[in-house]
C-alpha atoms as a PDB file:
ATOM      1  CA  UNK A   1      41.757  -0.430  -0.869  1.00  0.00           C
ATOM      2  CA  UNK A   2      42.316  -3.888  -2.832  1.00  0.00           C
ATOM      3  CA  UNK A   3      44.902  -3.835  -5.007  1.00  0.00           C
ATOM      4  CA  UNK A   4      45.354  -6.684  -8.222  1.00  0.00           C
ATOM      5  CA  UNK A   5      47.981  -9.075  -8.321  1.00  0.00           C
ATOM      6  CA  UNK A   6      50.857  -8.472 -10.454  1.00  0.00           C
ATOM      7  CA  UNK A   7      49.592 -11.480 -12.544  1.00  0.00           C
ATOM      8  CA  UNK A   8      46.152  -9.993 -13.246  1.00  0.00           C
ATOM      9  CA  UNK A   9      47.890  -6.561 -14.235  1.00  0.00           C
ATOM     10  CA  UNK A  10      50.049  -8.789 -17.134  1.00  0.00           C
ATOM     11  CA  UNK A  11      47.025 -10.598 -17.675  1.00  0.00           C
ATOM     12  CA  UNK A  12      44.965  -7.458 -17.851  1.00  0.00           C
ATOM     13  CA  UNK A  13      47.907  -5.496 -19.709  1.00  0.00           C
ATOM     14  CA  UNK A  14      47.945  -8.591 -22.422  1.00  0.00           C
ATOM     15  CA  UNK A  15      44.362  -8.538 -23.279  1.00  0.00           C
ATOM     16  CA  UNK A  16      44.428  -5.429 -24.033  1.00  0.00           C
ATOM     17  CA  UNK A  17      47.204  -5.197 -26.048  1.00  0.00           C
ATOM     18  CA  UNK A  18      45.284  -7.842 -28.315  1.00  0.00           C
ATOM     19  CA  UNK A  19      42.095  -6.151 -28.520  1.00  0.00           C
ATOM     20  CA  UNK A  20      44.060  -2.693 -29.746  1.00  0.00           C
ATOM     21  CA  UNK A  21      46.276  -4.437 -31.969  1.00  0.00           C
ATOM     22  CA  UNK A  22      43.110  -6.206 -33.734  1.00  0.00           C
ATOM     23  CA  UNK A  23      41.181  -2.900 -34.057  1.00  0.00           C
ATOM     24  CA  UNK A  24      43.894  -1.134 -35.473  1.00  0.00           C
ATOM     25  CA  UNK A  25      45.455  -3.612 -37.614  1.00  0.00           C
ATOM     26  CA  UNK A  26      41.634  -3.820 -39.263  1.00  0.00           C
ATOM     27  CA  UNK A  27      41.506   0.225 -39.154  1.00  0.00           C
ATOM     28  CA  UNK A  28      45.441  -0.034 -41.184  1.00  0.00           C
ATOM     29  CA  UNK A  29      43.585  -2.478 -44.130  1.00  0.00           C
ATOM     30  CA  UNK A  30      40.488  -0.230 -44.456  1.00  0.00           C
ATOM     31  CA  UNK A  31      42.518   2.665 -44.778  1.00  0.00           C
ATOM     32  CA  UNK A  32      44.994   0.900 -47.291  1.00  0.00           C
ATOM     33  CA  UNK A  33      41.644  -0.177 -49.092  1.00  0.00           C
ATOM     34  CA  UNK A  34      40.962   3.442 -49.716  1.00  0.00           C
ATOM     35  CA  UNK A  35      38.501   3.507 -47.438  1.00  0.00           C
ATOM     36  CA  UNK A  36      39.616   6.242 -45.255  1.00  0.00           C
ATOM     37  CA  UNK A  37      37.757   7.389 -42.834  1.00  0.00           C
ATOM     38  CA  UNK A  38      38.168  10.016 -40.287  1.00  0.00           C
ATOM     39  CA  UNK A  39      36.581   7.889 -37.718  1.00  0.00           C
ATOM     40  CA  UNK A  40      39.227   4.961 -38.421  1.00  0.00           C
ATOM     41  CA  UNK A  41      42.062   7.718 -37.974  1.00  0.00           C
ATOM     42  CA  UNK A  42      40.943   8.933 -34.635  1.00  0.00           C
ATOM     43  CA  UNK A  43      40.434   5.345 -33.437  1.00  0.00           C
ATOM     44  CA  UNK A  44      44.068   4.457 -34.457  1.00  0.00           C
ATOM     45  CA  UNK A  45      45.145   7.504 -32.549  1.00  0.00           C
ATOM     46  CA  UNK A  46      42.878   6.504 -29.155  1.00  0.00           C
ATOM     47  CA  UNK A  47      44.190   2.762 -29.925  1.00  0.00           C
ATOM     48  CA  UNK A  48      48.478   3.977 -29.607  1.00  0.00           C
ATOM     49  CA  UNK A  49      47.179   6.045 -26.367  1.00  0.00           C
ATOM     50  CA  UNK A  50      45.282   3.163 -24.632  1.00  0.00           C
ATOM     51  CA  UNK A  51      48.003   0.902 -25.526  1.00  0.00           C
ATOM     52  CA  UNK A  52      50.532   3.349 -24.057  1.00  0.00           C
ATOM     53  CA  UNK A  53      48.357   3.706 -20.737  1.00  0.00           C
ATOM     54  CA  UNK A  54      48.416  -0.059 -20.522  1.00  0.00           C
ATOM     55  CA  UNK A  55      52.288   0.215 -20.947  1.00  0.00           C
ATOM     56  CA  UNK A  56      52.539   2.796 -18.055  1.00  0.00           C
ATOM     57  CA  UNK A  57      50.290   0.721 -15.724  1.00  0.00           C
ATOM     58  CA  UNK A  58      53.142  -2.500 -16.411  1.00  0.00           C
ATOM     59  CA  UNK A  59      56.154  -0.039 -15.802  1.00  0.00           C
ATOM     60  CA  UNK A  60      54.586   1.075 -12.358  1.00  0.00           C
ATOM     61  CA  UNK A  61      54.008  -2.797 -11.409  1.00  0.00           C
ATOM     62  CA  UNK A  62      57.407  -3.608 -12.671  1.00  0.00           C
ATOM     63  CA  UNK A  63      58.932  -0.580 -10.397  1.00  0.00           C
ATOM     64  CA  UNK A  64      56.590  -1.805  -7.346  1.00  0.00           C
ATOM     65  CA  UNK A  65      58.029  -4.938  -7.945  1.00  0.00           C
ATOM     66  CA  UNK A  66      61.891  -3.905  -8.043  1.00  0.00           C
ATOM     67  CA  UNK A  67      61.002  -1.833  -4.689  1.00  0.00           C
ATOM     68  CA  UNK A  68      60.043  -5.358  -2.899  1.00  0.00           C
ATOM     69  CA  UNK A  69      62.670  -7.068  -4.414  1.00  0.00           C
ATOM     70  CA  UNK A  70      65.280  -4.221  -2.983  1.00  0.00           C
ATOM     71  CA  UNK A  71      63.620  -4.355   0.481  1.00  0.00           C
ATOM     72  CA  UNK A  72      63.698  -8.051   0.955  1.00  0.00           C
ATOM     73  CA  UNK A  73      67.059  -8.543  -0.582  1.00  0.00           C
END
């Protein structure tokens, strides 16, 4: 089993987070343009849960890390 540094997890985490944010900030104008579709609404909805299994994935890194950091220190 390989597992990703903490970097590429940020880095990976990041990315994300600025795909998601681009597709639902362009879902948010269509839908203010009247142009509401239900496909738009169910994107925004996978967008928020992608973004907060990104945010999970950090929070377990970030507890790994405090872990080391408590059994080095």
């Amino acid at each position: 089993m390989t597992v990703a540094p903490i970097t590429s997890v940020f880095a990976d985490f990041m990315r994300s987070v600025s795909t998601v944010t681009a597709r639902f900030e362009e879902r948010a104008r269509a839908i203010a343009r009247g142009e509401i579709d239900s496909e738009d609404i169910v994107g925004m909805i996978e967008d928020r849960r992608a973004v907060e299994a990104d945010l999970a994935t950090v929070r377990v890194a970030d507890e790994m890390i405090g872990s080391l950091l408590d059994m080095v220190a």
